[in-house]
Protein backbone atom coordinates (compact mmCIF):
# COMPACT_ATOMS: atom_id res chain seq x y z
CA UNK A 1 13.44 -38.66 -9.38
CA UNK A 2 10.45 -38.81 -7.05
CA UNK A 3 7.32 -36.68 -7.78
CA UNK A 4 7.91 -35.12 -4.45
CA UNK A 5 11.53 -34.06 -4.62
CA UNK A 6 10.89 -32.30 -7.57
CA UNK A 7 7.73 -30.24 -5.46
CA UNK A 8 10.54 -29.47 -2.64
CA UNK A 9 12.86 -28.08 -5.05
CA UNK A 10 10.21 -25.89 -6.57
CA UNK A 11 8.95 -25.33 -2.84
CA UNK A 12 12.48 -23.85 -1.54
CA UNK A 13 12.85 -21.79 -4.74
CA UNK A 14 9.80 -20.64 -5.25
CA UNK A 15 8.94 -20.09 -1.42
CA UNK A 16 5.30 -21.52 -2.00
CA UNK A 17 3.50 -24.01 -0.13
CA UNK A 18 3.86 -27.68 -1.03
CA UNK A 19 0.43 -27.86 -2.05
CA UNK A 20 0.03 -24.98 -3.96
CA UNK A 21 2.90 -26.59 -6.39
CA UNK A 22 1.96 -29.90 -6.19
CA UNK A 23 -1.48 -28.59 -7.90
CA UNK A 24 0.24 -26.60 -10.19
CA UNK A 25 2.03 -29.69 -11.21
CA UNK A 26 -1.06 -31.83 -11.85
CA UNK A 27 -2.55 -29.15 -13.65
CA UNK A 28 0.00 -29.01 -16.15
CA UNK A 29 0.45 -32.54 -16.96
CA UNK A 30 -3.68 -32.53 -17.08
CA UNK A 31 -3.69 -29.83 -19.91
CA UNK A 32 -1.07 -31.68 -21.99
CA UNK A 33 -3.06 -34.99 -21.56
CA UNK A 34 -5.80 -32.79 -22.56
CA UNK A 35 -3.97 -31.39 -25.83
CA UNK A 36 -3.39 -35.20 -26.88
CA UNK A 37 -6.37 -36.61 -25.88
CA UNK A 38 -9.23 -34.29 -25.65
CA UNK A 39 -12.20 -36.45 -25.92
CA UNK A 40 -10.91 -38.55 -23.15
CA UNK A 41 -12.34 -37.69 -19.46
CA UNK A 42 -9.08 -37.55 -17.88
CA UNK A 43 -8.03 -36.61 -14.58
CA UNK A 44 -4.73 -36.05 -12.48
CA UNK A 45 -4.15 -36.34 -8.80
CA UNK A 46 -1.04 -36.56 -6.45
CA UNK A 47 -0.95 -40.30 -5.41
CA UNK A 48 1.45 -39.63 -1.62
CA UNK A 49 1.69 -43.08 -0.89
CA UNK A 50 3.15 -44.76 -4.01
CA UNK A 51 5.03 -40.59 -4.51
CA UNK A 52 3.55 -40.58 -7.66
CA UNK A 53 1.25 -38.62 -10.36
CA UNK A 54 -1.90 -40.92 -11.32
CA UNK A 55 -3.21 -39.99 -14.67
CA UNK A 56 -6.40 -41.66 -14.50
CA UNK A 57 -9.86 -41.50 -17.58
CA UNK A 58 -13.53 -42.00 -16.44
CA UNK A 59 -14.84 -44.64 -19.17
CA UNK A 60 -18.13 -46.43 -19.47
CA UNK A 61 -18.35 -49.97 -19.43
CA UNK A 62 -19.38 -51.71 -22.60
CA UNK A 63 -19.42 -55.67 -23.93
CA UNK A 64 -17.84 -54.27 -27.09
CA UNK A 65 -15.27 -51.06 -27.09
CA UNK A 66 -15.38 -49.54 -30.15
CA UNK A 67 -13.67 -46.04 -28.77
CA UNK A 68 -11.06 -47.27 -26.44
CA UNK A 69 -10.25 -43.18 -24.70
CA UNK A 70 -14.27 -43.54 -23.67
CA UNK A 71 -14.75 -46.89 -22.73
CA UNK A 72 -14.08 -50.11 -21.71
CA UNK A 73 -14.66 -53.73 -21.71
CA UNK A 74 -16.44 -55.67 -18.49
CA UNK A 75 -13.69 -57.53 -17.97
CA UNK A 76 -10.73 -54.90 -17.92
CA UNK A 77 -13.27 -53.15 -15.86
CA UNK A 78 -13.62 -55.63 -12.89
CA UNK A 79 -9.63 -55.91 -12.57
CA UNK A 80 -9.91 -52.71 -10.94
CA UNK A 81 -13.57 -52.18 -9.75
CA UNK A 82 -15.09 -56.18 -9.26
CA UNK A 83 -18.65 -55.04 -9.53
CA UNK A 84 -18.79 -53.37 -12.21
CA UNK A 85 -21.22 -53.64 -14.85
CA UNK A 86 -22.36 -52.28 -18.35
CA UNK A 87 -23.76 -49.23 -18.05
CA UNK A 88 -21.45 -47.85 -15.25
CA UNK A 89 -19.14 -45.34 -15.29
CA UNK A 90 -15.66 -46.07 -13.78
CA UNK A 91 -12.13 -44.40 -13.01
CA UNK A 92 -9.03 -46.55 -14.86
CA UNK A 93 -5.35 -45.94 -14.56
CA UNK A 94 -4.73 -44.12 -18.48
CA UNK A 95 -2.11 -45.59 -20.20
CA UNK A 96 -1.56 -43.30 -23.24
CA UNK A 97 1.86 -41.72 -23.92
CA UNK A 98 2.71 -38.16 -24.50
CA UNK A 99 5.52 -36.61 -26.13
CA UNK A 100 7.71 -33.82 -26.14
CA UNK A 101 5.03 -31.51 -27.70
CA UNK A 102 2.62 -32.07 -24.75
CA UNK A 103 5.77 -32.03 -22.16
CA UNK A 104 6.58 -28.79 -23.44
CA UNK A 105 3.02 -27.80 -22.87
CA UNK A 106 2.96 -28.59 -19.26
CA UNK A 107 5.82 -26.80 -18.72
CA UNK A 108 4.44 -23.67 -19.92
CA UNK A 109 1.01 -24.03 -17.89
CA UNK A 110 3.10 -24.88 -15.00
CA UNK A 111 5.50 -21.91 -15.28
CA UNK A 112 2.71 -19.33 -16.44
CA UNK A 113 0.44 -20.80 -13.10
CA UNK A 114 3.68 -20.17 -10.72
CA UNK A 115 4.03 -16.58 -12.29
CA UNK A 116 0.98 -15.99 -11.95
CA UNK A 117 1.00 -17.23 -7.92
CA UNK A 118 4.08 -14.77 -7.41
CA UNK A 119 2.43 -12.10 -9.06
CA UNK A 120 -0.45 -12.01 -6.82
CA UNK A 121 1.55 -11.98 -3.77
CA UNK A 122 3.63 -9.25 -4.98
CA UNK A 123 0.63 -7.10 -6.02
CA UNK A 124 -0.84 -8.00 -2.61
CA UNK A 125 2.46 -6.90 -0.69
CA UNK A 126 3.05 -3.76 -2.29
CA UNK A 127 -0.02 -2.69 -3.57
CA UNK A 128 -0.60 -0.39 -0.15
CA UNK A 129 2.61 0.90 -0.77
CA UNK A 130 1.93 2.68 -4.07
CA UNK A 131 3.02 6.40 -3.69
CA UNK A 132 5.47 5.94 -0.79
CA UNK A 133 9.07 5.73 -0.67
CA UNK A 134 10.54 2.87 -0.90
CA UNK A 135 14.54 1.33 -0.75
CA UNK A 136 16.19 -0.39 -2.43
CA UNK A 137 19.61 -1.88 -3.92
CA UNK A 138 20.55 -1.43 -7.93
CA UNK A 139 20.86 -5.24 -9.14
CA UNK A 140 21.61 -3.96 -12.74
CA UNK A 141 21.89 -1.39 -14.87
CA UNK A 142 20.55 -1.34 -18.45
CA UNK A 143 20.28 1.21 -21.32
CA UNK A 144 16.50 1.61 -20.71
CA UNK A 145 16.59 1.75 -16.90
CA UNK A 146 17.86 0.38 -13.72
CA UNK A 147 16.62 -2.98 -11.95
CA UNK A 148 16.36 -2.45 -8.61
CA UNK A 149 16.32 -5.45 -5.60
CA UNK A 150 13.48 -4.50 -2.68
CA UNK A 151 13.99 -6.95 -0.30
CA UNK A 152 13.17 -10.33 -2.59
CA UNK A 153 11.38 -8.43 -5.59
CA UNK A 154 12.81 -6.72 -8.45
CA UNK A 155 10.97 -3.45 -9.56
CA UNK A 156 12.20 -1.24 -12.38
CA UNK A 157 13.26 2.50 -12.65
CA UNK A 158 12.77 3.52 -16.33
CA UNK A 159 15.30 6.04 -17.55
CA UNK A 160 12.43 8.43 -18.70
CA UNK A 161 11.35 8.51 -14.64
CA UNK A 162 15.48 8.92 -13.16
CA UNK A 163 16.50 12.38 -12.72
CA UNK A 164 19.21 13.13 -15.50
CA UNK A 165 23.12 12.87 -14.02
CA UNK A 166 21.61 9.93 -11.50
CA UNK A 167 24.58 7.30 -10.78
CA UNK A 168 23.61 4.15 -10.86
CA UNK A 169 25.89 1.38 -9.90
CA UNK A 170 25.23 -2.05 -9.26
CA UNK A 171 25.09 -2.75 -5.18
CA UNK A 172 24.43 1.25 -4.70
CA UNK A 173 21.23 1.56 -2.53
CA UNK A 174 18.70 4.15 -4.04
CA UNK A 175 15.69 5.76 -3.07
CA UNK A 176 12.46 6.19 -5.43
CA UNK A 177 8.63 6.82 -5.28
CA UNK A 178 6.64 3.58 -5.73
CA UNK A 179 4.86 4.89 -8.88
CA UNK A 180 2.67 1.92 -9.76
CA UNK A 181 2.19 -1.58 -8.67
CA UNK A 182 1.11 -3.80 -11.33
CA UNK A 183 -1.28 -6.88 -11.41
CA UNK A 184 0.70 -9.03 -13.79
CA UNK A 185 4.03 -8.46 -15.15
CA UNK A 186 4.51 -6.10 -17.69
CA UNK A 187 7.80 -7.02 -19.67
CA UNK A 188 9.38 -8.73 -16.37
CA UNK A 189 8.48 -5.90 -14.46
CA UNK A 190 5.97 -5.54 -11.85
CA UNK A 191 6.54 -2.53 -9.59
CA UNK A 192 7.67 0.53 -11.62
CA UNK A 193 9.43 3.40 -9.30
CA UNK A 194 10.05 6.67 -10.21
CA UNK A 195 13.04 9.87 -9.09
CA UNK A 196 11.56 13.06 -11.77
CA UNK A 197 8.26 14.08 -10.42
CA UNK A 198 6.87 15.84 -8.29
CA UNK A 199 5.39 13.05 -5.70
CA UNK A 200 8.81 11.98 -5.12
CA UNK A 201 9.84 15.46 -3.96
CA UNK A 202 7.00 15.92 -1.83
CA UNK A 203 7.37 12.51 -0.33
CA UNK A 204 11.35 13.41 0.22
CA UNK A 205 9.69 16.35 2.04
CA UNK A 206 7.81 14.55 4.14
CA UNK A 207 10.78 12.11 5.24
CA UNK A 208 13.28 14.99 6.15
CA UNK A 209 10.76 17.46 7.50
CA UNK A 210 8.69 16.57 10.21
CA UNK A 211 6.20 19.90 10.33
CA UNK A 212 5.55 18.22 6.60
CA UNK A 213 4.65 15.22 7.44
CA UNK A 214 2.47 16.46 10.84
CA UNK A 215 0.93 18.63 8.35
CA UNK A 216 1.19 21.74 10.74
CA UNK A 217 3.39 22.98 7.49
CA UNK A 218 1.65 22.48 3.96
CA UNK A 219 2.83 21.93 0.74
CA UNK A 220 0.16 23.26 -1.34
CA UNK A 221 2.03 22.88 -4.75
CA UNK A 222 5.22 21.96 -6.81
CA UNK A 223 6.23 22.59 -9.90
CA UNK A 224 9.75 20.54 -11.00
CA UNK A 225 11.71 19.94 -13.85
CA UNK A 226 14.01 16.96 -12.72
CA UNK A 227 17.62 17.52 -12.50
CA UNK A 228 16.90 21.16 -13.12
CA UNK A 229 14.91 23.35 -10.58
CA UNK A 230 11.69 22.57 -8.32
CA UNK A 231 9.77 25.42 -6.84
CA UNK A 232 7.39 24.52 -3.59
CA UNK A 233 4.70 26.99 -2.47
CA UNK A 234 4.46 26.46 1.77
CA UNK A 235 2.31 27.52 4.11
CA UNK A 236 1.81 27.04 7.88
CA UNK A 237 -0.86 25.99 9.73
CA UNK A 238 0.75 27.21 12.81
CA UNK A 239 1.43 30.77 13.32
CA UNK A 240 4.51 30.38 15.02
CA UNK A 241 5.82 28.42 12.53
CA UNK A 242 7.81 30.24 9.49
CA UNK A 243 7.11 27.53 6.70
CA UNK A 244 10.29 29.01 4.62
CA UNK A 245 12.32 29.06 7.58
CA UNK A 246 11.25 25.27 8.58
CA UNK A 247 11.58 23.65 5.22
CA UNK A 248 15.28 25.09 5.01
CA UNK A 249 16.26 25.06 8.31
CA UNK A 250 19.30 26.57 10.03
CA UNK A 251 22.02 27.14 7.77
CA UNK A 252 20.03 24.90 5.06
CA UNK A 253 20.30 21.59 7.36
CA UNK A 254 16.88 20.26 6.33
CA UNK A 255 16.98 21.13 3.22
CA UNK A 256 20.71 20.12 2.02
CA UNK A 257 20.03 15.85 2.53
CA UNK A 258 16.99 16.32 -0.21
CA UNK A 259 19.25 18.12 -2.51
CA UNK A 260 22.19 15.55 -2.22
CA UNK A 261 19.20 13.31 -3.03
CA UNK A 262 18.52 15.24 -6.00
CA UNK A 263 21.90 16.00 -7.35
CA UNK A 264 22.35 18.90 -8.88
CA UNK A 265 18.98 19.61 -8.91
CA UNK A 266 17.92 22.86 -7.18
CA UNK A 267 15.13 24.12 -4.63
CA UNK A 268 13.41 27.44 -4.21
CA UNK A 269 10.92 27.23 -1.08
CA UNK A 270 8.20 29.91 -1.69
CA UNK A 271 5.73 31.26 0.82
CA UNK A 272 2.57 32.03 0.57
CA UNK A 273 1.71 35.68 -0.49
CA UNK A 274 -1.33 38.24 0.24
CA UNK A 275 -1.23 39.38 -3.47
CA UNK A 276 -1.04 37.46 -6.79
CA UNK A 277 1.87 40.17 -7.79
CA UNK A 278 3.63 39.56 -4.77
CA UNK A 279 3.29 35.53 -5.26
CA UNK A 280 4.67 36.15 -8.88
CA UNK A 281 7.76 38.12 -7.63
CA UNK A 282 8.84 35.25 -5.26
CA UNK A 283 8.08 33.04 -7.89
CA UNK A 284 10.85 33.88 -10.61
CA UNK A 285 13.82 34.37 -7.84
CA UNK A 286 16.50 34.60 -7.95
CA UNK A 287 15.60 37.49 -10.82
CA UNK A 288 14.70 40.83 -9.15
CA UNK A 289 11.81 41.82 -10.43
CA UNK A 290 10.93 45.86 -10.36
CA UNK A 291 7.18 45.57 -11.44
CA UNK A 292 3.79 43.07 -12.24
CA UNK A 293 1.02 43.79 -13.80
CA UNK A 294 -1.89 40.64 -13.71
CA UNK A 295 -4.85 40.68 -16.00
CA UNK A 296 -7.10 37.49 -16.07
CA UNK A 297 -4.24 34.26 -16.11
CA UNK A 298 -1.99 36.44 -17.49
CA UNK A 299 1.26 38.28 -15.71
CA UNK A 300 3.10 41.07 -17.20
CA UNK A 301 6.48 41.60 -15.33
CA UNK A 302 9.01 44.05 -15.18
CA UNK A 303 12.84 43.74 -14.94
CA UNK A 304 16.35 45.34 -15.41
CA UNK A 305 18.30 44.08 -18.30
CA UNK A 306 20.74 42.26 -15.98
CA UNK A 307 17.74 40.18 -14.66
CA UNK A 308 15.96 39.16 -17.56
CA UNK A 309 18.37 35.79 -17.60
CA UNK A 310 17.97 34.86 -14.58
CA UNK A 311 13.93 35.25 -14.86
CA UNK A 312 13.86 33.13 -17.74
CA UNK A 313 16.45 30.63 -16.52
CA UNK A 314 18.27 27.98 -18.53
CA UNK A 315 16.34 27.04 -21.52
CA UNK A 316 13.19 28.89 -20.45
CA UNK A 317 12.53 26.73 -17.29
CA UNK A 318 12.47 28.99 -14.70
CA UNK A 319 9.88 31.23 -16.10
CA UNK A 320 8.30 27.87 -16.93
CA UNK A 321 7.72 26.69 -13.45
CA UNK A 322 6.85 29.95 -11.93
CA UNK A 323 4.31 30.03 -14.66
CA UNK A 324 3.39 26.31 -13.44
CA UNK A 325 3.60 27.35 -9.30
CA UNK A 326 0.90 30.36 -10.30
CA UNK A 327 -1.08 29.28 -12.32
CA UNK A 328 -0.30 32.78 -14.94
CA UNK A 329 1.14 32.99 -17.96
CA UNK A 330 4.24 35.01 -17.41
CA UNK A 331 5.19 37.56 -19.97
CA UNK A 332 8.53 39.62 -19.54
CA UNK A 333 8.00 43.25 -20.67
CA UNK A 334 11.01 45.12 -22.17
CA UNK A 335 11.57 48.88 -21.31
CA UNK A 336 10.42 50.08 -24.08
CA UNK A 337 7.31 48.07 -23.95
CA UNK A 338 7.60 45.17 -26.06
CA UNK A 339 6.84 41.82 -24.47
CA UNK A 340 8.73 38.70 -24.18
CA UNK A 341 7.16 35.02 -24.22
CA UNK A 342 7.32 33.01 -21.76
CA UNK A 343 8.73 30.56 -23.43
CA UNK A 344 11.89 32.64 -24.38
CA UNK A 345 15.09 30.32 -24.63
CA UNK A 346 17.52 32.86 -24.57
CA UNK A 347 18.92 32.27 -20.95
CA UNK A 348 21.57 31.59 -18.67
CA UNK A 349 21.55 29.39 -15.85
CA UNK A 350 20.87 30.36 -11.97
CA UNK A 351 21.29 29.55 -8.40
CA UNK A 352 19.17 29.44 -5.65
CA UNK A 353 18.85 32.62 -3.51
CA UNK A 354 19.56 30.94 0.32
């Protein structure tokens, strides 16, 4: 096969310019000449006319060779260059084999140089795009995550980042954060994406919510546990704007396409308060809280029996994230004046209060 068939074929499936592999090419085969022979000053070029690879050695011309990889008689030297003389330096057509060892090695430089290539061009096409949302279709579905096809790249969405009950199913399109664009490869994968924090929410935000994304509504801070709850604190920039109001919309129109997003996942939209106590008592809906007491970081709060589940939440998370929204440590105080952690795990499960 021709030297430059074998370019075109890398050309059309690589999608790289016929120079860029045709360099590639000659650099391999020089490093496995150069495993085999590395005393020998040898160099390789793409010879278009004769469509061929010249392996060529700079030797010096001697009356007597006594190292035939660097040097050469006068008289093998004038059947290619006429005047030269001992003394000179001149360029030869190299006639030493390789084998398979040194073919194998060229093959490596050549793939590792062609990764490398793609690698740049991916870092420099997505690298601006780290922290948006991007989409995408699921081209497989492993234990450890999902590969997912953007346009011509592959980019990975590690199980640890999905939100927990996500479907994935090959051909499905999904939509994820753009968490980190690598420089090179890191096992196979070069963009990593991400569904469980709280960038992704925010940037979901954004998409379905134009006052968001105008920034004449704020989000000034979320606090999520993926596939559980988020709570967003709001507040408007506009005072005709209600930043609850907007971020739910009528009847929960805006707000319902980021919770299909989400799955099961649930939103309460906070806004902002004129007291600390008042901030806390938004904070753990859908409890009813009677009473808060704030000293320092710390929050001691007040509720009926029949609330203190629904304060806490499911495994302690909803006290968690109010605790995380505020910036307190949450306490729940019993009637008798005993004080629960926050941490208590004791706790049903809730819904959200619009």
């Amino acid at each position: 096969m021709k030297i430059s068939n074998v370019i075109e074929e890398l050309v059309e499936e690589r999608s790289l310019e016929y120079g860029v592999i045709a360099d590639i090419i000659c650099e391999g085969l020089l490093a496995a000449y150069k495993k085999k022979y590395p005393e020998a000053n040898i160099k390789v070029a793409l010879d278009r006319k004769r469509d061929e690879v010249a392996i060529t050695a700079e030797k010096a011309v001697v009356n007597t060779v006594q190292d035939d990889l660097l040097e050469i008689s006068v008289r093998k030297a004038r059947a290619t260059h006429p005047e030269a003389s001992v003394g000179q330096t001149v360029e030869v057509p190299f006639e030493g084999p390789i084998g398979r060892i040194e073919i194998l090695k060229a093959k490596q430089v050549i793939a590792q140089r062609i990764r490398s290539i793609e690698a740049a061009a991916v870092y420099k096409e997505f690298k601006e795009k780290e922290g948006t949302l991007v989409v995408g279709t699921i081209h497989k579905a492993e234990r450890n995550g999902v590969t997912v096809k953007i346009g011509d790249t592959l980019a990975f969405l590690p199980k640890s980042l999905m939100i927990p009950g996500d479907k994935c199913i090959v051909g499905y399109t999904i939509r994820a954060l753009l968490k980190e664009v690598l420089p090179e490869p890191r096992n196979d994968n070069q963009l990593v994406l991400d569904r469980s924090s709280s960038d992704f929410l925010l940037r979901l935000l954004e998409l379905e919510i134009p006052e968001i994304y105008e920034k004449l509504v704020e989000v000034k801070k979320v606090a999520r546990i993926a596939g559980y709850k988020a709570k967003i604190l709001v507040v408007s920039h506009d005072k005709n704007i209600d930043p609850v109001g907007t971020c739910i919309g009528f009847g929960g129109a805006r707000i319902k396409p980021i919770l299909r997003e989400l799955g099961t996942e649930k939103i309460d939209v906070i806004g902002e308060k004129d007291s600390q106590e008042a901030f806390v008592i938004d904070a753990l809906k859908p409890a009813e809280v009677k009473r808060v007491s704030i000293e320092g970081r710390s929050a001691q709060v007040w509720v009926n029996p029949d609330q203190r589940s629904l304060a806490i939440g499911k495994l302690g998370q909803n006290i968690r994230l109010a605790s995380e929204l505020t910036g307190l440590e949450i306490h729940l105080v019993q009637e008798e004046g005993g004080v629960e952690p926050v941490a208590s795990s004791a706790a049903e499960d809730e819904t959200i209060d619009w």
